[in-house]
Each structure stands twice: as structure tokens, then as C-alpha cells.
N, C-alpha and C. Protein backbone atom coordinates (compact mmCIF):
# COMPACT_ATOMS: atom_id res chain seq x y z
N UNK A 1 88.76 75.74 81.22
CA UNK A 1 88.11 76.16 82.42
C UNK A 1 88.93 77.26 83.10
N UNK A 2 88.41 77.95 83.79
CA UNK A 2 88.81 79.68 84.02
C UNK A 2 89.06 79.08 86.07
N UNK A 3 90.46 79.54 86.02
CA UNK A 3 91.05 78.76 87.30
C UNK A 3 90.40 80.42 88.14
N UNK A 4 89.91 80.81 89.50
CA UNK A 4 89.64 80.85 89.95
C UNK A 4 90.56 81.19 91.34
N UNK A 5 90.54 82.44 92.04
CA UNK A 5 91.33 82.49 93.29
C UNK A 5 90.86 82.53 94.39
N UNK A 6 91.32 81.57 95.11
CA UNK A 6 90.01 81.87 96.86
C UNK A 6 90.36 83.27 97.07
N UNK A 7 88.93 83.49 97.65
CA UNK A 7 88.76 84.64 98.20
C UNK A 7 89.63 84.48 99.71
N UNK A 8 90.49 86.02 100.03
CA UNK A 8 90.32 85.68 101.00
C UNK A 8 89.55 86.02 102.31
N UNK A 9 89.99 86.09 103.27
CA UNK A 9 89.11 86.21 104.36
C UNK A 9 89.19 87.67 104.63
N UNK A 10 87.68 88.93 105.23
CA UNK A 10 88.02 89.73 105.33
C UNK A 10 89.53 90.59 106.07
N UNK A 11 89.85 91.27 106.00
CA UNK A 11 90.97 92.02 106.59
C UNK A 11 90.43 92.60 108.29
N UNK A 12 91.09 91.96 109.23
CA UNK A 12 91.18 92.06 110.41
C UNK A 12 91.41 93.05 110.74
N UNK A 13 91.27 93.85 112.06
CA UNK A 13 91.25 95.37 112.56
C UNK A 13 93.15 94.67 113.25
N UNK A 14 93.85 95.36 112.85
CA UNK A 14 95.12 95.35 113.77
C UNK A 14 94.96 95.00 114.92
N UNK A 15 96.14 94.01 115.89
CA UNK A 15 96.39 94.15 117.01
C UNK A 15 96.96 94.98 117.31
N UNK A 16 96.54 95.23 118.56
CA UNK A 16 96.76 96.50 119.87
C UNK A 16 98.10 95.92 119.71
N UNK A 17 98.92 96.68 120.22
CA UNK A 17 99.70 96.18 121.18
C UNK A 17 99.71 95.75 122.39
N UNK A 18 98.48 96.41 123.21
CA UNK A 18 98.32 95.68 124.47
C UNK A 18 96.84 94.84 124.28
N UNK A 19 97.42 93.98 125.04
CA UNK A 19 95.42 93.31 124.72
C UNK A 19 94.71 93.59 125.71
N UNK A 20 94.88 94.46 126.80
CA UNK A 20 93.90 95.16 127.80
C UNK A 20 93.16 96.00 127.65
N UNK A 21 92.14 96.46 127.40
CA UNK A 21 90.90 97.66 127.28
C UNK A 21 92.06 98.27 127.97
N UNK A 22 92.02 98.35 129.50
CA UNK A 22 92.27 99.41 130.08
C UNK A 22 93.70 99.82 129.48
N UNK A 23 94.60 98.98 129.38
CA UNK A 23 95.83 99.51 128.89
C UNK A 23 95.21 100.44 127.77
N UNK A 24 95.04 99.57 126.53
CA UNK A 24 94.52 100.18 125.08
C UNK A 24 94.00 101.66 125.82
N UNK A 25 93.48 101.80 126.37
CA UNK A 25 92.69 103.65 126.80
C UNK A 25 93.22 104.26 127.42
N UNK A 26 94.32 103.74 128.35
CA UNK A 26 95.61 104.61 128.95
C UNK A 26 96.56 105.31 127.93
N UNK A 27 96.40 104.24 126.73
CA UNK A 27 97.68 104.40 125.74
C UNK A 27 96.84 105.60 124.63
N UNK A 28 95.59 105.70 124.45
CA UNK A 28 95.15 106.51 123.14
C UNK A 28 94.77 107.57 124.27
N UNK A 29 94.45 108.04 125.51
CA UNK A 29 94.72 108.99 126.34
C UNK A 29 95.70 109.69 125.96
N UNK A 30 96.78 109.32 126.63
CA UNK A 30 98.05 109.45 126.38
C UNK A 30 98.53 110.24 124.84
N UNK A 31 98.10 109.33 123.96
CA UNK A 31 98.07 109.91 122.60
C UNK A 31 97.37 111.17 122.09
N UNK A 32 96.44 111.28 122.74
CA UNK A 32 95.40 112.52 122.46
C UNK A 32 96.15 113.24 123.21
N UNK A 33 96.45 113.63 124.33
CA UNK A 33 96.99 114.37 125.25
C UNK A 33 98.36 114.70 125.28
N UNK A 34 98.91 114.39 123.74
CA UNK A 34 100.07 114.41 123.52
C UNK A 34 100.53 115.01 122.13
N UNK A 35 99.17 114.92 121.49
CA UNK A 35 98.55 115.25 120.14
C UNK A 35 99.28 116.91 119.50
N UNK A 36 100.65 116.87 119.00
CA UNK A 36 101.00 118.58 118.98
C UNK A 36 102.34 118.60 119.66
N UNK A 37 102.68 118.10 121.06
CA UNK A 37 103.93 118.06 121.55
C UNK A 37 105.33 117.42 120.97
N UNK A 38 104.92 116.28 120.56
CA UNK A 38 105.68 115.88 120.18
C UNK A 38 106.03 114.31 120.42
N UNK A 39 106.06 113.31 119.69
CA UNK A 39 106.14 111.91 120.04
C UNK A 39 107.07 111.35 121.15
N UNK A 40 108.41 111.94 121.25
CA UNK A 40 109.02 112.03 122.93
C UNK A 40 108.15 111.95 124.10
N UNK A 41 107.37 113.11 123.86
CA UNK A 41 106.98 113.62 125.21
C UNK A 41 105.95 112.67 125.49
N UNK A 42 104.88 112.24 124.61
CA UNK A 42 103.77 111.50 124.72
C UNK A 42 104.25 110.11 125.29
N UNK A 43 105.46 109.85 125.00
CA UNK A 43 106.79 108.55 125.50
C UNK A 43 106.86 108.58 126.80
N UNK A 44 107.19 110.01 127.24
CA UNK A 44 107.76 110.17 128.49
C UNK A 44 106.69 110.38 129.48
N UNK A 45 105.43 111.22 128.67
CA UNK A 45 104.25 111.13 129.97
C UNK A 45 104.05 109.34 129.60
N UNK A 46 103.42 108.97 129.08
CA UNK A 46 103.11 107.10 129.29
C UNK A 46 104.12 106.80 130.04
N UNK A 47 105.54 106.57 129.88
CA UNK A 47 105.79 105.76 130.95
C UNK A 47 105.70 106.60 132.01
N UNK A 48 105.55 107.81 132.64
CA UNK A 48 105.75 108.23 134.08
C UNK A 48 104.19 107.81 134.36
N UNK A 49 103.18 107.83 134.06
CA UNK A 49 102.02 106.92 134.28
C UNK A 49 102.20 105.79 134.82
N UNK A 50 102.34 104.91 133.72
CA UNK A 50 102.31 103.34 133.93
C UNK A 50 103.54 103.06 135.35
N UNK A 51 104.58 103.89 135.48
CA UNK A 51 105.49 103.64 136.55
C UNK A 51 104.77 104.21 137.78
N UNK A 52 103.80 105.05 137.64
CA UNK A 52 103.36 105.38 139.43
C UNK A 52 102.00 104.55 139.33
N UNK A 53 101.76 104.43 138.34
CA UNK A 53 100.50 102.85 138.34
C UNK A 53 100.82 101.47 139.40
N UNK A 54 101.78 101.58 138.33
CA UNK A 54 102.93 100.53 138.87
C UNK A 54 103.41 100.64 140.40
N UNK A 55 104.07 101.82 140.60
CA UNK A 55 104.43 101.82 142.10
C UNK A 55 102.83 101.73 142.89
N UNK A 56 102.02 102.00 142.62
CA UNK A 56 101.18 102.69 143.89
C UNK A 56 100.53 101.13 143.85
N UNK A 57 99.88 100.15 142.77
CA UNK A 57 99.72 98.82 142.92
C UNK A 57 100.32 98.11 144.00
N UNK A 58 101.51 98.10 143.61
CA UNK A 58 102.23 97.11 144.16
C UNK A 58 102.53 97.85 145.75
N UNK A 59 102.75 99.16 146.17
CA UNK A 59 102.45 99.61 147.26
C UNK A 59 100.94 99.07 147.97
N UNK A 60 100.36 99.39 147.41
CA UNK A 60 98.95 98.96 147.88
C UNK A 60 98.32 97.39 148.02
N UNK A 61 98.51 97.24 146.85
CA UNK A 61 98.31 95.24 147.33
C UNK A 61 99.30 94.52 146.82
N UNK A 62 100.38 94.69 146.92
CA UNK A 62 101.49 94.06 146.85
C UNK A 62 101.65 93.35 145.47
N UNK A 63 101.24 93.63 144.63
CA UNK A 63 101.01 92.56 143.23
C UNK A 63 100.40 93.99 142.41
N UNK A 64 101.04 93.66 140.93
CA UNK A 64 100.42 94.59 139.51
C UNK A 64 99.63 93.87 138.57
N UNK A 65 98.38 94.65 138.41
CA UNK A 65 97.67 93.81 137.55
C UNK A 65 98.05 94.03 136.42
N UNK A 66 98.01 92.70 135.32
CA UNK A 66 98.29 92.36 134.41
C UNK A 66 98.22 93.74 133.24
N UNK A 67 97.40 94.14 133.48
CA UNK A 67 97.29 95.55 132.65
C UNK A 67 98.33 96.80 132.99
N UNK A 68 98.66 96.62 133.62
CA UNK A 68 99.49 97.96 134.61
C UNK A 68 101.39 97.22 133.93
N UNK A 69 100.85 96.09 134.11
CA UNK A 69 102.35 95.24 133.51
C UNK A 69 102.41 95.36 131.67
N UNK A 70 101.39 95.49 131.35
CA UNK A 70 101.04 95.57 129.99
C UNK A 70 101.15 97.04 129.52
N UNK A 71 100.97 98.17 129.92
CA UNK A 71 101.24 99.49 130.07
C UNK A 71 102.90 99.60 130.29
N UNK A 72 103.39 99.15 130.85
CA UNK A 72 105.16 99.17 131.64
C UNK A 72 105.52 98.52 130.03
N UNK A 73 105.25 97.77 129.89
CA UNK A 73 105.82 96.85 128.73
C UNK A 73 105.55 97.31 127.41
N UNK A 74 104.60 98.61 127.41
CA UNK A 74 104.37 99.11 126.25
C UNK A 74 105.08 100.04 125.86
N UNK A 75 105.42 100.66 126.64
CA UNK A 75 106.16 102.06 126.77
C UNK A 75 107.13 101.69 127.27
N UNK A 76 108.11 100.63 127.60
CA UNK A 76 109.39 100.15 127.34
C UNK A 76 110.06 100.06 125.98
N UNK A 77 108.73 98.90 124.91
CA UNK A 77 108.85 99.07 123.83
C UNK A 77 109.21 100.64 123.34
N UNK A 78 108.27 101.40 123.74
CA UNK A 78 108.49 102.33 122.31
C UNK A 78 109.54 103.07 122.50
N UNK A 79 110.31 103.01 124.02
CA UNK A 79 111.76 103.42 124.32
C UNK A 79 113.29 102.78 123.60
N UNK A 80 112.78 101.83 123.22
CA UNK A 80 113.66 100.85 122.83
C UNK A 80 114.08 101.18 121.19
N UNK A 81 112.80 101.56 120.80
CA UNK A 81 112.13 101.77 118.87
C UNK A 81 112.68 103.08 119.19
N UNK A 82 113.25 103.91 119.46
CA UNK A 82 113.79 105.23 119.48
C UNK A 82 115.68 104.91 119.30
């Protein structure tokens, strides 16, 4: 008898790194708009984003939404991977 291999399950689309829509579209913004400069720079505009995101939140209602924290934390990472 002819042994047989499970199939497996289709192949999943990658995780984001962020699991926020809005992050995820800040971050491929960012990428398009960076598209030619150079991977630094596309580094350095994301985080100066996500940091006046960040400031003007927490200026404004005193608390960052989870996405804005998810943006900060993304572009920490890719400071770190350098």
C-alpha cells in the first residue's frame, strides 16, 4: 500500500508586523514615499511620524491609541535591525 502525505494546509498571507489597519497604512505610506531614497530615510520619516502621532495624542487626550503605540514600536524595531 502506497503511504500517502497529508496535505498541508494552504500557505497563509504573512503577518504584518503591526496588527492595526491603520498602523499597516501608515507603514506602506511611508514605504511608497520612501520608494528611491533610501531604507534609512524611510526609517527616519516613520519614526518622526509615529513620534508627533504620539506627542499630539497624548497632548490632546492624554492617552495613545493602541495603533499609534504599534507604529512607535514598529519603527523602534527596525532601528534596532540596523
Amino acid at each position: 500500500m502506497k503511504q500517502t502525505k497529508p496535505k498541508r494546509p494552504p500557505a497563509r498571507r504573512r503577518r504584518s508586523k503591526t496588527q492595526s489597519p491603520k498602523a499597516a497604512e501608515i507603514v506602506r505610506l511611508v514605504e511608497a514615499l520612501s520608494t528611491g531614497v533610501g531604507s534609512h530615510d524611510g526609517v527616519v520619516l516613520g519614526r518622526g511620524i509615529a513620534d508627533l502621532l504620539r506627542d499630539a495624542y497624548r497632548e490632546r487626550l492624554g492617552s495613545v491609541p493602541r495603533w499609534v503605540r504599534e507604529l512607535v514600536a514598529y519603527y523602534a524595531r527596525e532601528k534596532r535591525a540596523r
